[in-house]
Protein backbone atom coordinates (compact mmCIF):
# COMPACT_ATOMS: atom_id res chain seq x y z
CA UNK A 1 102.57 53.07 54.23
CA UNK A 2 105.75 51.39 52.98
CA UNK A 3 108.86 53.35 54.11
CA UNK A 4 110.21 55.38 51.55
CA UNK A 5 114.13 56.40 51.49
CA UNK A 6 114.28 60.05 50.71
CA UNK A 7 116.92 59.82 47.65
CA UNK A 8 116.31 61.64 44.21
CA UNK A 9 115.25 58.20 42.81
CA UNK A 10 112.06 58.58 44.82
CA UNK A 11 111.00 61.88 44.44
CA UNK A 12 107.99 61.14 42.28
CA UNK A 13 107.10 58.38 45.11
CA UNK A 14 107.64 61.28 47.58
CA UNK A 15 105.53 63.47 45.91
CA UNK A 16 103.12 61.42 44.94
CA UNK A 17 102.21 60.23 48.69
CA UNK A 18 102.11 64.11 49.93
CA UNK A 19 99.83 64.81 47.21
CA UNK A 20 97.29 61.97 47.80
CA UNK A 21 97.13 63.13 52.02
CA UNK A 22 96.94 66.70 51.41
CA UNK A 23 95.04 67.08 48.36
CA UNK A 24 94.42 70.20 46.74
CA UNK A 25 95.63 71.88 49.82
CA UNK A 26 99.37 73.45 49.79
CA UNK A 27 99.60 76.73 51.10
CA UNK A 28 100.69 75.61 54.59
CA UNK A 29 101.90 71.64 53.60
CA UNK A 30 104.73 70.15 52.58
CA UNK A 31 104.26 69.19 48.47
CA UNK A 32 108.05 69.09 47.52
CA UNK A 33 110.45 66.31 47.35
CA UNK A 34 113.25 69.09 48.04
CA UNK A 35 111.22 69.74 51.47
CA UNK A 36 111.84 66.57 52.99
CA UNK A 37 115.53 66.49 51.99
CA UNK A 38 116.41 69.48 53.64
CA UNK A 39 114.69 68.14 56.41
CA UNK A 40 116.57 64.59 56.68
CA UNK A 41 119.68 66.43 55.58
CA UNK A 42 119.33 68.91 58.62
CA UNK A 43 118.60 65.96 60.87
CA UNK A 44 121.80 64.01 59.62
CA UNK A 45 123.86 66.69 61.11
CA UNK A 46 122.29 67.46 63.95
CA UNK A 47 121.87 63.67 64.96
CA UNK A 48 125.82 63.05 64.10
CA UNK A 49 126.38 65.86 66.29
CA UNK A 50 124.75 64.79 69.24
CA UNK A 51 125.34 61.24 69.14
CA UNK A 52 128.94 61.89 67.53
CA UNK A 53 129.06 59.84 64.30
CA UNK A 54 127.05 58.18 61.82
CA UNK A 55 127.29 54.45 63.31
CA UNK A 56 125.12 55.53 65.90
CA UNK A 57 122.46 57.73 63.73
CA UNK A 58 120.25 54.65 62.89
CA UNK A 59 117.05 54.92 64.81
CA UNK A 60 116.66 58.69 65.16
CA UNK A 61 113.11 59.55 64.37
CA UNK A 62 112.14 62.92 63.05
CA UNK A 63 108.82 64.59 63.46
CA UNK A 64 107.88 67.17 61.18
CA UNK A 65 104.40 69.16 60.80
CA UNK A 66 104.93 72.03 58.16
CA UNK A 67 103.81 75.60 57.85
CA UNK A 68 104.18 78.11 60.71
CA UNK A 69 101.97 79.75 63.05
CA UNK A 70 98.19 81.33 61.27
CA UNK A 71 96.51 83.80 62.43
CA UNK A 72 92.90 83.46 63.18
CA UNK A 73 91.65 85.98 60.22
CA UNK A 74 88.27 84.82 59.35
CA UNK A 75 87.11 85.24 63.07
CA UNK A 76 86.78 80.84 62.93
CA UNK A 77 87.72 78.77 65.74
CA UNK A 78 89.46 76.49 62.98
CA UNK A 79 93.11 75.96 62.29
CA UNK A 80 94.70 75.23 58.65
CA UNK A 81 95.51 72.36 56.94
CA UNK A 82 98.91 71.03 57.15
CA UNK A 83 101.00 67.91 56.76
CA UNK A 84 102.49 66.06 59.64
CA UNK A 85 105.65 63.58 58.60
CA UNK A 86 107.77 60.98 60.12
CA UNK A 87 110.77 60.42 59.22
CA UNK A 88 114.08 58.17 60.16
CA UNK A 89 117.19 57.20 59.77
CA UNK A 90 117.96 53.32 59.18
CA UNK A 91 121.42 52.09 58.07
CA UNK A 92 121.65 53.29 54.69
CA UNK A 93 119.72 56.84 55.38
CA UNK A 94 116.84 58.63 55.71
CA UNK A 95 113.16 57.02 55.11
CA UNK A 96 109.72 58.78 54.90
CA UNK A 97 108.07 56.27 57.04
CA UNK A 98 104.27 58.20 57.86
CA UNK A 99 102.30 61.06 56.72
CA UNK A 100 99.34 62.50 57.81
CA UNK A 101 96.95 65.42 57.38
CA UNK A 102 97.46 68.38 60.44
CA UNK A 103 95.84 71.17 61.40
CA UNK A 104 98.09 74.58 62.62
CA UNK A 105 96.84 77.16 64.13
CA UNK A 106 98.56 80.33 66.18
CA UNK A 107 100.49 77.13 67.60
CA UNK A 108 101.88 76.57 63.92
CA UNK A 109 103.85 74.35 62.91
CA UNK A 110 107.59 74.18 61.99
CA UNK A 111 109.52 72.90 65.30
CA UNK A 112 110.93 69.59 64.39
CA UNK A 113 111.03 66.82 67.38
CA UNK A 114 113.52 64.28 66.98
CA UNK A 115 113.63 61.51 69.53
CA UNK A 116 116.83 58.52 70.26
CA UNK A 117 116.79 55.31 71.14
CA UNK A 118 118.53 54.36 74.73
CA UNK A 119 121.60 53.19 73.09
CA UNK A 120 121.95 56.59 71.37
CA UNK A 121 121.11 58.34 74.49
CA UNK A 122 124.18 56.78 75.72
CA UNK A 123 126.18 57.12 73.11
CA UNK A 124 125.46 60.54 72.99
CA UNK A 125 126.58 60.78 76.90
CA UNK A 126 129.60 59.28 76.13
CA UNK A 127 130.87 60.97 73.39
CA UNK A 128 130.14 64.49 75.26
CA UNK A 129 131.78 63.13 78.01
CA UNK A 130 134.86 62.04 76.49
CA UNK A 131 134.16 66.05 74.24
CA UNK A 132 134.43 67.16 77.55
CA UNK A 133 137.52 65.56 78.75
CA UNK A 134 139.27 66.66 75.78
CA UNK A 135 138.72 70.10 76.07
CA UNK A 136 139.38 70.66 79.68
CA UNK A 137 142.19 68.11 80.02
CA UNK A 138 143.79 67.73 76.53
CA UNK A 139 142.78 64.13 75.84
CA UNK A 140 140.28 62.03 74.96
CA UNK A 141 140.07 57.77 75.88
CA UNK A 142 138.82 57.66 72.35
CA UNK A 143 141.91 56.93 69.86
């Protein structure tokens, strides 16, 4: 699929791709625009808080399947449909770049995994470490 950048303009895109992977199904998917925006908007702050501004956010990738844990009514040994996305941040935001049918079961879904590249790893050590300085010595060697 072509990336998508999750910005109102694109919600009909957005929708339009969940709805031709998950089909008929939405109890336990995501279906909404507004879904994956709260999703990239919850990733913007955690990412600028770990990696300690938004020069250094491009590359984070997000991993999202939706719905939470099921429980195993019908006595089956099978899980329920779900929708498993990818997101990341480039330069000028957030971009829907895969989605996928999933299946959850008593596992469920819902935990997020984002992931960094190197150079954010180390940015992220070096902005904690200078956060660290700060608070236990008063200053930073940031200006």
């Amino acid at each position: 699929m072509n990336a998508i950048k999750i910005a109102p303009e694109n919600e009909a895109a957005i929708e339009a791709a969940l709805l031709a992977v998950n089909g008929d199904a939405t109890e336990h998917t995501f279906t909404k625009f507004s879904e994956l925006l709260d999703l990239a908007n919850k990733a913007e702050l955690v990412v600028e808080g770990i990696v300690g501004d938004k020069a250094s956010a491009p590359g984070a990738v997000l991993l999202a399947i939706s719905g939470e844990a099921v429980a195993n009514k019908r006595g089956d040994r099978y899980g329920r449909r779900a929708t498993s996305i990818t997101i990341e941040r480039q330069v000028s935001g957030w971009y829907l770049t895969h989605i996928a049918h999933a299946t959850i079961d008593a596992e469920g879904g819902g935990r997020p995994k984002l992931s960094f590249k190197p150079a954010q790893v180390q940015a992220a050590r070096s902005y904690h470490q200078d956060l660290h300085l700060a608070t236990h010595f008063g200053k930073s060697r940031r200006t």
